[in-house]
N, C-alpha and C. Protein backbone atom coordinates (compact mmCIF):
# COMPACT_ATOMS: atom_id res chain seq x y z
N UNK A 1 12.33 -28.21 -3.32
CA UNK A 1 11.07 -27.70 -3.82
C UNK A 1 10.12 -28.84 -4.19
N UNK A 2 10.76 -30.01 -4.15
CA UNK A 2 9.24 -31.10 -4.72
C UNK A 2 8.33 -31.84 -3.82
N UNK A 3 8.93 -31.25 -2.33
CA UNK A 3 7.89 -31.09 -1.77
C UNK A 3 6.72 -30.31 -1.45
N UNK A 4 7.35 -29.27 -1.78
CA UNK A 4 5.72 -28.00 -1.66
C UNK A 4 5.06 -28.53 -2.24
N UNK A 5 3.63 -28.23 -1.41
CA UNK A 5 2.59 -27.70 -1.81
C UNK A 5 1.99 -27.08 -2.95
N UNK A 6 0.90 -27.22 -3.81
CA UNK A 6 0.41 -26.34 -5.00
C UNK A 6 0.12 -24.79 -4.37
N UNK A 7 -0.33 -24.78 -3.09
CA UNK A 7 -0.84 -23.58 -1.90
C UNK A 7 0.80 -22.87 -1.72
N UNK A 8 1.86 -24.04 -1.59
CA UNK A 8 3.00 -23.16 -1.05
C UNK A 8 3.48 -22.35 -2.02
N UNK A 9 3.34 -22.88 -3.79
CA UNK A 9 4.24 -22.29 -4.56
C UNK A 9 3.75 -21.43 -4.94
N UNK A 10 2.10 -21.23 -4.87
CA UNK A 10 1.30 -19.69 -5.24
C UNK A 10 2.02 -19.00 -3.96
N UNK A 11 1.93 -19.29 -2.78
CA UNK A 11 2.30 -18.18 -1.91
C UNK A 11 3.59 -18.00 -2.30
N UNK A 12 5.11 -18.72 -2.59
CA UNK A 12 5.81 -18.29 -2.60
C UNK A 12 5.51 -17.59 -3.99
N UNK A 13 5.21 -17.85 -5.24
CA UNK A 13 4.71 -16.67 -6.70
C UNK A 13 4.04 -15.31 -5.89
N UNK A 14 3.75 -15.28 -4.86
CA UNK A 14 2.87 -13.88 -4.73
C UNK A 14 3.75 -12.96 -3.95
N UNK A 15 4.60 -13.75 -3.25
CA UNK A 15 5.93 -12.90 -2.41
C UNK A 15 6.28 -12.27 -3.41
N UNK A 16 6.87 -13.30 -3.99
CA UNK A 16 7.99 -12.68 -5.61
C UNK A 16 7.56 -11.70 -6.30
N UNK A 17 6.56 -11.78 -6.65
CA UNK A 17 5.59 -10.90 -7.56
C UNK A 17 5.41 -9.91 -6.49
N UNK A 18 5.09 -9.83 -5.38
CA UNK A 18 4.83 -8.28 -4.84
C UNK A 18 6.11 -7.78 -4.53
N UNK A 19 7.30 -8.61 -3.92
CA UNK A 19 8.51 -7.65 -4.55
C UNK A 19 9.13 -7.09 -5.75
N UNK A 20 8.96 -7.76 -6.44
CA UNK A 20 9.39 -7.28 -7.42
C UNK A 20 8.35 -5.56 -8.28
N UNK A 21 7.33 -6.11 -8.01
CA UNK A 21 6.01 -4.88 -8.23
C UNK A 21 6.18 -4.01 -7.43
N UNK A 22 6.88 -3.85 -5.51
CA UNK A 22 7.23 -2.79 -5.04
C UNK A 22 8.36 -2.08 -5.66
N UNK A 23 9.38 -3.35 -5.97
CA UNK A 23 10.70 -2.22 -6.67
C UNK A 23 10.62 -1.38 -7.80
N UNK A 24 9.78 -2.35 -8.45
CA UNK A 24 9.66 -1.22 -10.05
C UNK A 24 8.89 -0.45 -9.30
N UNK A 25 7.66 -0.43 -8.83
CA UNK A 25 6.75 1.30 -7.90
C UNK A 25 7.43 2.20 -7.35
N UNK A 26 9.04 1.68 -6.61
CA UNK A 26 9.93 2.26 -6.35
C UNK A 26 10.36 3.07 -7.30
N UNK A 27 11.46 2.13 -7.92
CA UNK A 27 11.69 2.98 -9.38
C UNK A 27 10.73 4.26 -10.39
N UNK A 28 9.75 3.51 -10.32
CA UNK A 28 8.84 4.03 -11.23
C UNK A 28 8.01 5.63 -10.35
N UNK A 29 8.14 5.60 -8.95
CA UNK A 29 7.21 6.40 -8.31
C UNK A 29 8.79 7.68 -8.07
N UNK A 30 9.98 7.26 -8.32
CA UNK A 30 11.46 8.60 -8.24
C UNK A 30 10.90 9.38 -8.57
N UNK A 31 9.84 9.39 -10.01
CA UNK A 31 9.88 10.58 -10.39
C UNK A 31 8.95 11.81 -10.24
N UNK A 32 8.29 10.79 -8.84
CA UNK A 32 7.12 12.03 -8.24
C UNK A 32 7.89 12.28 -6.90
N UNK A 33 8.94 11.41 -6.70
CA UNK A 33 9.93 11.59 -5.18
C UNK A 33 9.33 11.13 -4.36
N UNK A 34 8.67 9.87 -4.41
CA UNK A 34 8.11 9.43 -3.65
C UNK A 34 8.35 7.83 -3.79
N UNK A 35 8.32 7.46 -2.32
CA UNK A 35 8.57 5.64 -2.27
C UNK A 35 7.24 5.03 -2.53
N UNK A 36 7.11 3.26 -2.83
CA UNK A 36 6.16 2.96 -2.57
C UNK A 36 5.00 3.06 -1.31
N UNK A 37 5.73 2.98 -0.52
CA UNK A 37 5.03 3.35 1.16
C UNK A 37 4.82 4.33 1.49
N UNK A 38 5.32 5.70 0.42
CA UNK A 38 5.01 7.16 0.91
C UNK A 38 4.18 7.21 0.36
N UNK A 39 4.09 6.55 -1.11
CA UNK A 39 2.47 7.26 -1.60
C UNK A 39 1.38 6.06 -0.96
N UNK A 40 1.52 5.00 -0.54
CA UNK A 40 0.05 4.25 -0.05
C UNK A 40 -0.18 5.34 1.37
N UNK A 41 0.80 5.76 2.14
CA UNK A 41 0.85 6.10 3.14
C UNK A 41 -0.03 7.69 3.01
N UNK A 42 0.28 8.21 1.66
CA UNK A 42 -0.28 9.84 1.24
C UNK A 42 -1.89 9.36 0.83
N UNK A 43 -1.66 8.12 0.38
CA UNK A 43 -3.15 7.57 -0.37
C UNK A 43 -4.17 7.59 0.38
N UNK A 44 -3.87 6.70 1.99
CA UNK A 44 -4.33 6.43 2.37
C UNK A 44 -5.17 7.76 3.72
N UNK A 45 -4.24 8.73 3.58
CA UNK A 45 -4.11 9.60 4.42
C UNK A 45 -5.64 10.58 3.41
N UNK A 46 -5.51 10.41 1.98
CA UNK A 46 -6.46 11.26 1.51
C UNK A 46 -7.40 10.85 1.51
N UNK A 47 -7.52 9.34 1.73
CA UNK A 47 -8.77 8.54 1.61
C UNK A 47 -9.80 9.08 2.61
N UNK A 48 -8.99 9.04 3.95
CA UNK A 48 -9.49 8.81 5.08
C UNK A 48 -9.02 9.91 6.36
N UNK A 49 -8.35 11.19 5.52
CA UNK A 49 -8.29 12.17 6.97
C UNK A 49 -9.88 12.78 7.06
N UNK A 50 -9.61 13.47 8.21
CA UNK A 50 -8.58 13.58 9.27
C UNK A 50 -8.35 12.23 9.89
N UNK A 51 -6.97 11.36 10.09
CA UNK A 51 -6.84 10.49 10.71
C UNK A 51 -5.50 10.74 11.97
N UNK A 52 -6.22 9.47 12.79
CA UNK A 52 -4.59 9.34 13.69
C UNK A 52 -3.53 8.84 12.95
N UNK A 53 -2.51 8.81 13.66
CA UNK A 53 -1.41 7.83 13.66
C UNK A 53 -1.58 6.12 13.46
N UNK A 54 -2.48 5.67 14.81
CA UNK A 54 -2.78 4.53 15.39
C UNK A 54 -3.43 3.98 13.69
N UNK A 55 -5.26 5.39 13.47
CA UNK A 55 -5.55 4.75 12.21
C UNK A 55 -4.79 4.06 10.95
N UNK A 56 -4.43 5.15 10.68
CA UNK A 56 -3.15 4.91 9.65
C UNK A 56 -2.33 3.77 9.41
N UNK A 57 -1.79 3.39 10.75
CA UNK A 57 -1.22 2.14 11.02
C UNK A 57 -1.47 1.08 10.76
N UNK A 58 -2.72 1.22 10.88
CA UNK A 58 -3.71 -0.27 10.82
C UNK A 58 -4.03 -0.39 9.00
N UNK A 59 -3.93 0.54 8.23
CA UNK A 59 -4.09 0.31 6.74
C UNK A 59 -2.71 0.55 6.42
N UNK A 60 -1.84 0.62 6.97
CA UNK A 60 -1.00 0.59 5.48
C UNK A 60 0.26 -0.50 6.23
N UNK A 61 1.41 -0.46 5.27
CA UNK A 61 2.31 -1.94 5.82
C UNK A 61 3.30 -1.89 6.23
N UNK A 62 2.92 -0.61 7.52
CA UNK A 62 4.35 0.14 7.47
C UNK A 62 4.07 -0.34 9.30
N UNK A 63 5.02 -0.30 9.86
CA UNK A 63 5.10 -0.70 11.55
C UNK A 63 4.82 0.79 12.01
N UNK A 64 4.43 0.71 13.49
CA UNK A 64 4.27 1.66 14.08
C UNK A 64 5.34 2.59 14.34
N UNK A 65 6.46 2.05 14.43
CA UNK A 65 7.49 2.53 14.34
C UNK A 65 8.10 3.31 13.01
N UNK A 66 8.05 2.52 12.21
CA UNK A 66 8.46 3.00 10.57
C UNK A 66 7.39 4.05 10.41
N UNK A 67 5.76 3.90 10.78
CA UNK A 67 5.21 4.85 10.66
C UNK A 67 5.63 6.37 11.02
N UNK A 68 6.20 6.21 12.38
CA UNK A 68 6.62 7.75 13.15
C UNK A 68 7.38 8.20 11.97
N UNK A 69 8.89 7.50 12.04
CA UNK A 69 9.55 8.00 10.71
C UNK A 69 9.01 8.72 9.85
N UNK A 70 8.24 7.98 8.87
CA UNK A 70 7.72 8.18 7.89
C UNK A 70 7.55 9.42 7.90
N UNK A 71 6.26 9.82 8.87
CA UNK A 71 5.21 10.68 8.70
C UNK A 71 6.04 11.98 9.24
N UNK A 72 6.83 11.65 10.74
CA UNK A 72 8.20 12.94 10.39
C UNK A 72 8.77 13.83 9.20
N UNK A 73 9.23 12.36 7.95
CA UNK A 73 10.04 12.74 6.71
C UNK A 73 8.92 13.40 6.09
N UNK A 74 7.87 12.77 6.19
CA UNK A 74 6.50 13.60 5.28
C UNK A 74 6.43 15.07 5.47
N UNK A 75 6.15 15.30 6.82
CA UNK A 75 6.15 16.69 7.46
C UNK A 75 7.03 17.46 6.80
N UNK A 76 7.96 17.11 7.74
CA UNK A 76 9.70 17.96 6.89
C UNK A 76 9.66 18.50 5.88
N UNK A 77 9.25 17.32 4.52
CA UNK A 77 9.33 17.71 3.09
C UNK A 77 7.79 18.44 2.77
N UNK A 78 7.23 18.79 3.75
CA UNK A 78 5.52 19.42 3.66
C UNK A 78 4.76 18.58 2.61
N UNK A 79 4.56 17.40 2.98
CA UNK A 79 3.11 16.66 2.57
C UNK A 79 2.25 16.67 3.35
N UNK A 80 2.17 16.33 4.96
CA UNK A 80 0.94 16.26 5.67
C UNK A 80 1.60 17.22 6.64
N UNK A 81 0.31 17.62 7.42
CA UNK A 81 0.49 18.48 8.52
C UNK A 81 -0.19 17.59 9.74
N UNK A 82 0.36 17.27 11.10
CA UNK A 82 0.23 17.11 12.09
C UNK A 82 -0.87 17.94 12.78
N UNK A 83 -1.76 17.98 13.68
CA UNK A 83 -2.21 18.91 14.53
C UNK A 83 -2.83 18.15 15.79
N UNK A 84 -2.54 18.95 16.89
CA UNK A 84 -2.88 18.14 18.30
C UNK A 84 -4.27 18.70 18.59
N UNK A 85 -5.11 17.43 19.05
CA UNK A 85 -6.75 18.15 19.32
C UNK A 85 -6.50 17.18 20.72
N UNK A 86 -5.97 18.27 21.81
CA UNK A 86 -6.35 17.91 23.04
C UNK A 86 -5.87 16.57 22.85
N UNK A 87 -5.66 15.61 23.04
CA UNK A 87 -4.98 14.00 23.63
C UNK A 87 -4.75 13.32 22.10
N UNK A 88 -5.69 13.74 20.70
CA UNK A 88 -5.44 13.56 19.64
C UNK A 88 -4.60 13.91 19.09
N UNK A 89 -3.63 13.66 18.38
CA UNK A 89 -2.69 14.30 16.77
C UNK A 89 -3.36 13.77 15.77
N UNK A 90 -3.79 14.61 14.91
CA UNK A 90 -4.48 14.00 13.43
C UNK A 90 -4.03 14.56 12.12
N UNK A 91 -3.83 13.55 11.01
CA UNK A 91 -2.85 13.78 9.98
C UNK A 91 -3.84 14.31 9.03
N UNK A 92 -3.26 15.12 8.10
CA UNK A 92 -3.56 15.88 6.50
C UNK A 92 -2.91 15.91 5.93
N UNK A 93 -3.21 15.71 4.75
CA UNK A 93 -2.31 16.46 3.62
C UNK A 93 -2.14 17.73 3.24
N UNK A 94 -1.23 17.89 3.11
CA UNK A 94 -0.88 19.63 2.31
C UNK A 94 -1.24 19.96 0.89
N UNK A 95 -1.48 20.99 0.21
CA UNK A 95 -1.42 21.18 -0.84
C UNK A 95 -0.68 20.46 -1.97
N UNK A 96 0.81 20.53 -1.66
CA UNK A 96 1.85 20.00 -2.11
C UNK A 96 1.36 18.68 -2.06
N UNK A 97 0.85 17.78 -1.31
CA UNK A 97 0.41 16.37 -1.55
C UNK A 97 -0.44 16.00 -2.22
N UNK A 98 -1.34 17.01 -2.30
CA UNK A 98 -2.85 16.43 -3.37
C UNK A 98 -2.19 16.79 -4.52
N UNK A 99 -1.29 17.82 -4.95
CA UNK A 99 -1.17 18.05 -6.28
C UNK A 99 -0.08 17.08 -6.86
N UNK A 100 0.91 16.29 -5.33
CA UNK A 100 1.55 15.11 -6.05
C UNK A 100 0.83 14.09 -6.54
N UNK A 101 -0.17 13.81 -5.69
CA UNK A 101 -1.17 12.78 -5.76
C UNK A 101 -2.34 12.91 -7.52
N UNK A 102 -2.34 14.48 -7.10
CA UNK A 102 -3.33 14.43 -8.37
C UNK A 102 -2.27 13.83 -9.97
N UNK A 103 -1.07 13.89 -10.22
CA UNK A 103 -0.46 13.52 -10.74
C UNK A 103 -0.06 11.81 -10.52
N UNK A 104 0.76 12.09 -9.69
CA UNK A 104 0.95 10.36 -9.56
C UNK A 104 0.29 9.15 -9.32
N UNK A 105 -1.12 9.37 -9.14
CA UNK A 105 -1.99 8.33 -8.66
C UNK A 105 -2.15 7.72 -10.11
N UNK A 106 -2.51 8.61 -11.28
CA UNK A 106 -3.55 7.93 -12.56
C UNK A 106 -2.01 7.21 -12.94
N UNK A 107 -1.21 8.02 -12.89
CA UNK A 107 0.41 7.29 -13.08
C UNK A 107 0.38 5.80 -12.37
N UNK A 108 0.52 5.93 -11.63
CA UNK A 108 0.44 4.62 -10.66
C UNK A 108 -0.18 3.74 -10.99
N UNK A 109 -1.58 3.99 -10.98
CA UNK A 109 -2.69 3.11 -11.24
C UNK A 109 -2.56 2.21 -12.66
N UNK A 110 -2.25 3.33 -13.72
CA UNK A 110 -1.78 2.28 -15.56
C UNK A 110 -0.67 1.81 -15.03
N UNK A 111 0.60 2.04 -14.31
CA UNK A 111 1.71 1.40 -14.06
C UNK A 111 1.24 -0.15 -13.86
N UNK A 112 0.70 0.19 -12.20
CA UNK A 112 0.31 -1.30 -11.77
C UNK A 112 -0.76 -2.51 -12.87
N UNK A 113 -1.53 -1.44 -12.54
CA UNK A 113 -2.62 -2.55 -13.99
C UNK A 113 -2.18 -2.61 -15.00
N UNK A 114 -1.05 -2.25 -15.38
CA UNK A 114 -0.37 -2.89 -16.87
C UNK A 114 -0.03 -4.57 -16.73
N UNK A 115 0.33 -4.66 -15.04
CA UNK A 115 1.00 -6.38 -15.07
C UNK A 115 0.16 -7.00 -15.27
N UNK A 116 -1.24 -6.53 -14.79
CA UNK A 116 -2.53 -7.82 -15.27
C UNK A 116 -2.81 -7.61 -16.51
N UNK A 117 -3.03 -6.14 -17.15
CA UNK A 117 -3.70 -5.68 -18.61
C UNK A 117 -3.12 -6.15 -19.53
N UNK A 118 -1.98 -6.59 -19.26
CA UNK A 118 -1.03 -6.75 -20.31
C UNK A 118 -1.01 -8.31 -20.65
N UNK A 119 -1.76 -9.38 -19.75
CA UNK A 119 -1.45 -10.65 -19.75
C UNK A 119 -2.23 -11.20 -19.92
N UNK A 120 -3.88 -10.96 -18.88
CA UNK A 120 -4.76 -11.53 -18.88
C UNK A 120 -6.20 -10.72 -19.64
N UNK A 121 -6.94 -11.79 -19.71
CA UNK A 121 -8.30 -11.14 -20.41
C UNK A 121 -9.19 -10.52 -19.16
N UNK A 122 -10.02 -9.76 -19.52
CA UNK A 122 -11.12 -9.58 -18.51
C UNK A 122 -11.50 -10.18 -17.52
N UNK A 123 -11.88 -12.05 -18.30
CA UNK A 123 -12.58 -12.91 -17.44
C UNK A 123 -11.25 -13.72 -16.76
N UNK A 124 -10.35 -13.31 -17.13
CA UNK A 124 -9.42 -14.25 -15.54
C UNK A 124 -8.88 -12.77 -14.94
N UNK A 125 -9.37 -11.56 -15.20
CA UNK A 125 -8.73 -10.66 -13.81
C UNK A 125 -9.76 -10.70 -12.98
N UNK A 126 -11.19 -10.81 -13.78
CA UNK A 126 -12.34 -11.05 -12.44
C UNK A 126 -12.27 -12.19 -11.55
N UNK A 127 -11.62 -13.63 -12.49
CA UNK A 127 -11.80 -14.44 -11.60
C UNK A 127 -10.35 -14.35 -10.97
N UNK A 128 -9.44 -13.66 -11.06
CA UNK A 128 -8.32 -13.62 -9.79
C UNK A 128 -8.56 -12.98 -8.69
N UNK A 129 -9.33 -12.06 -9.22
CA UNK A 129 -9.36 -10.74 -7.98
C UNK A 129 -10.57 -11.68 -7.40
N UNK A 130 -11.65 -12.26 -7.83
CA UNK A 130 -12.68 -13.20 -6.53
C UNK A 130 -11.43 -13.66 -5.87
N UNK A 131 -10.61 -14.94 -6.76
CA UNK A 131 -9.70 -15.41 -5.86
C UNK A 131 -9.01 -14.98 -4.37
N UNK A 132 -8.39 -14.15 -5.04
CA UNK A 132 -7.41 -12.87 -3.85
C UNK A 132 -8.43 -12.33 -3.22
N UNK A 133 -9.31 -11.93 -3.60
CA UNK A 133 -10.53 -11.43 -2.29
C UNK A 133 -11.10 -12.88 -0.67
N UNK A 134 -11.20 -13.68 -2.05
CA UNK A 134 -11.63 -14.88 -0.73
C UNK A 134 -10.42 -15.20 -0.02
N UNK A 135 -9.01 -15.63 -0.50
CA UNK A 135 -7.89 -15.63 0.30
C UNK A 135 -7.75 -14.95 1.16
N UNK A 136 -8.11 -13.32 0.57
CA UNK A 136 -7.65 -12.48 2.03
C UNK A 136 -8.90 -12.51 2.82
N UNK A 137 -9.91 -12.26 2.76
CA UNK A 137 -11.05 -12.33 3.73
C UNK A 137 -10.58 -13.55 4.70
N UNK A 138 -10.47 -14.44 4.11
CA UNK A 138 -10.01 -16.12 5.00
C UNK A 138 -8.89 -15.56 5.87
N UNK A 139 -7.84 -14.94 5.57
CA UNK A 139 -6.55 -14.95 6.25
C UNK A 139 -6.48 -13.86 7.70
N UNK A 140 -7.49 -12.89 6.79
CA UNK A 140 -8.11 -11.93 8.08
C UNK A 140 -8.86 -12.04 9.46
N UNK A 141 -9.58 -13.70 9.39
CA UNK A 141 -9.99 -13.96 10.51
C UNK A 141 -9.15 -15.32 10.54
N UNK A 142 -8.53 -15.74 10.56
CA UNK A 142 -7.48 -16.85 10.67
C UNK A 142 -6.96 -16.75 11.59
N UNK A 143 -6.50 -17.92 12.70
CA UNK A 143 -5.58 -17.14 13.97
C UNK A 143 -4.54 -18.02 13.97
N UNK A 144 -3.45 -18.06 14.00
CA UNK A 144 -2.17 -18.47 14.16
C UNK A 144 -1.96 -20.02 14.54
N UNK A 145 -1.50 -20.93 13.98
CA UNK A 145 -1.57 -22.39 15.02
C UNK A 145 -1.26 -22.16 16.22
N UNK A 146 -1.78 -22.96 17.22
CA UNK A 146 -0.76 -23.14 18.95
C UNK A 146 0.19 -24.08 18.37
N UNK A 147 1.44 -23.84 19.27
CA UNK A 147 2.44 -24.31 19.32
C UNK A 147 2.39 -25.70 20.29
């Protein structure tokens, strides 16, 4: 480690920290029966239906593959409904999902913002979140080294 980077050891602090913040969301989201990736996946689905598959894919952090899954298990347990428009399938939520959602989101939301509320003042969550905003904007048009 005394060679890293000041850049490497924030990235490796932000791995750590977002695993560990998925497991407790894990934990913490049992009691709406839902994983971390089912509810960004329900979140994202209310944000923005009617959506595809493909859409979907592209916001949340789940593979195209894990997606199919997913949205199968979703069905099954009646959160979203599927429907084919001619060459389209486009996702919804069910009843049963907004009323998980209408519950577990404000849940969610004090969960998560407790790790910053609880530590920092006002003026360093504004200046983290600039931070993490310019990082990710940068990383979004970034293209890979050549080999």
């Amino acid at each position: 480690m005394r060679n890293n980077t000041l850049g490497s050891l924030i990235w490796l602090r932000l791995i750590r920290f977002t695993n560990q913040s998925n497991q407790m969301s894990n934990d913490f989201l049992k009691r709406f029966d839902l994983t971390t990736a089912q509810f960004d996946v329900l979140v994202q689905i209310q944000l923005y239906e009617p959506l595809t598959q493909s859409e979907l894919a592209e916001k949340v952090t789940v593979t195209q593959g894990g997606i199919s899954r997913m949205l199968a298990r979703l069905e099954k347990e009646g959160y979203i409904t599927r429907k084919q428009d001619w060459k389209t399938k486009t996702i919804r939520l069910t009843k049963k999902a907004e009323l998980v959602l209408k519950e577990a989101m404000p849940a969610q939301l004090e969960f998560q913002s407790s790790f910053f509320d609880d530590v920092l003042t006002e003026e360093e969550k504004k200046t983290l979140y600039t931070l993490m905003t310019r990082v990710h904007k940068y990383s979004q048009k970034r293209e890979l080294p050549s080999e």
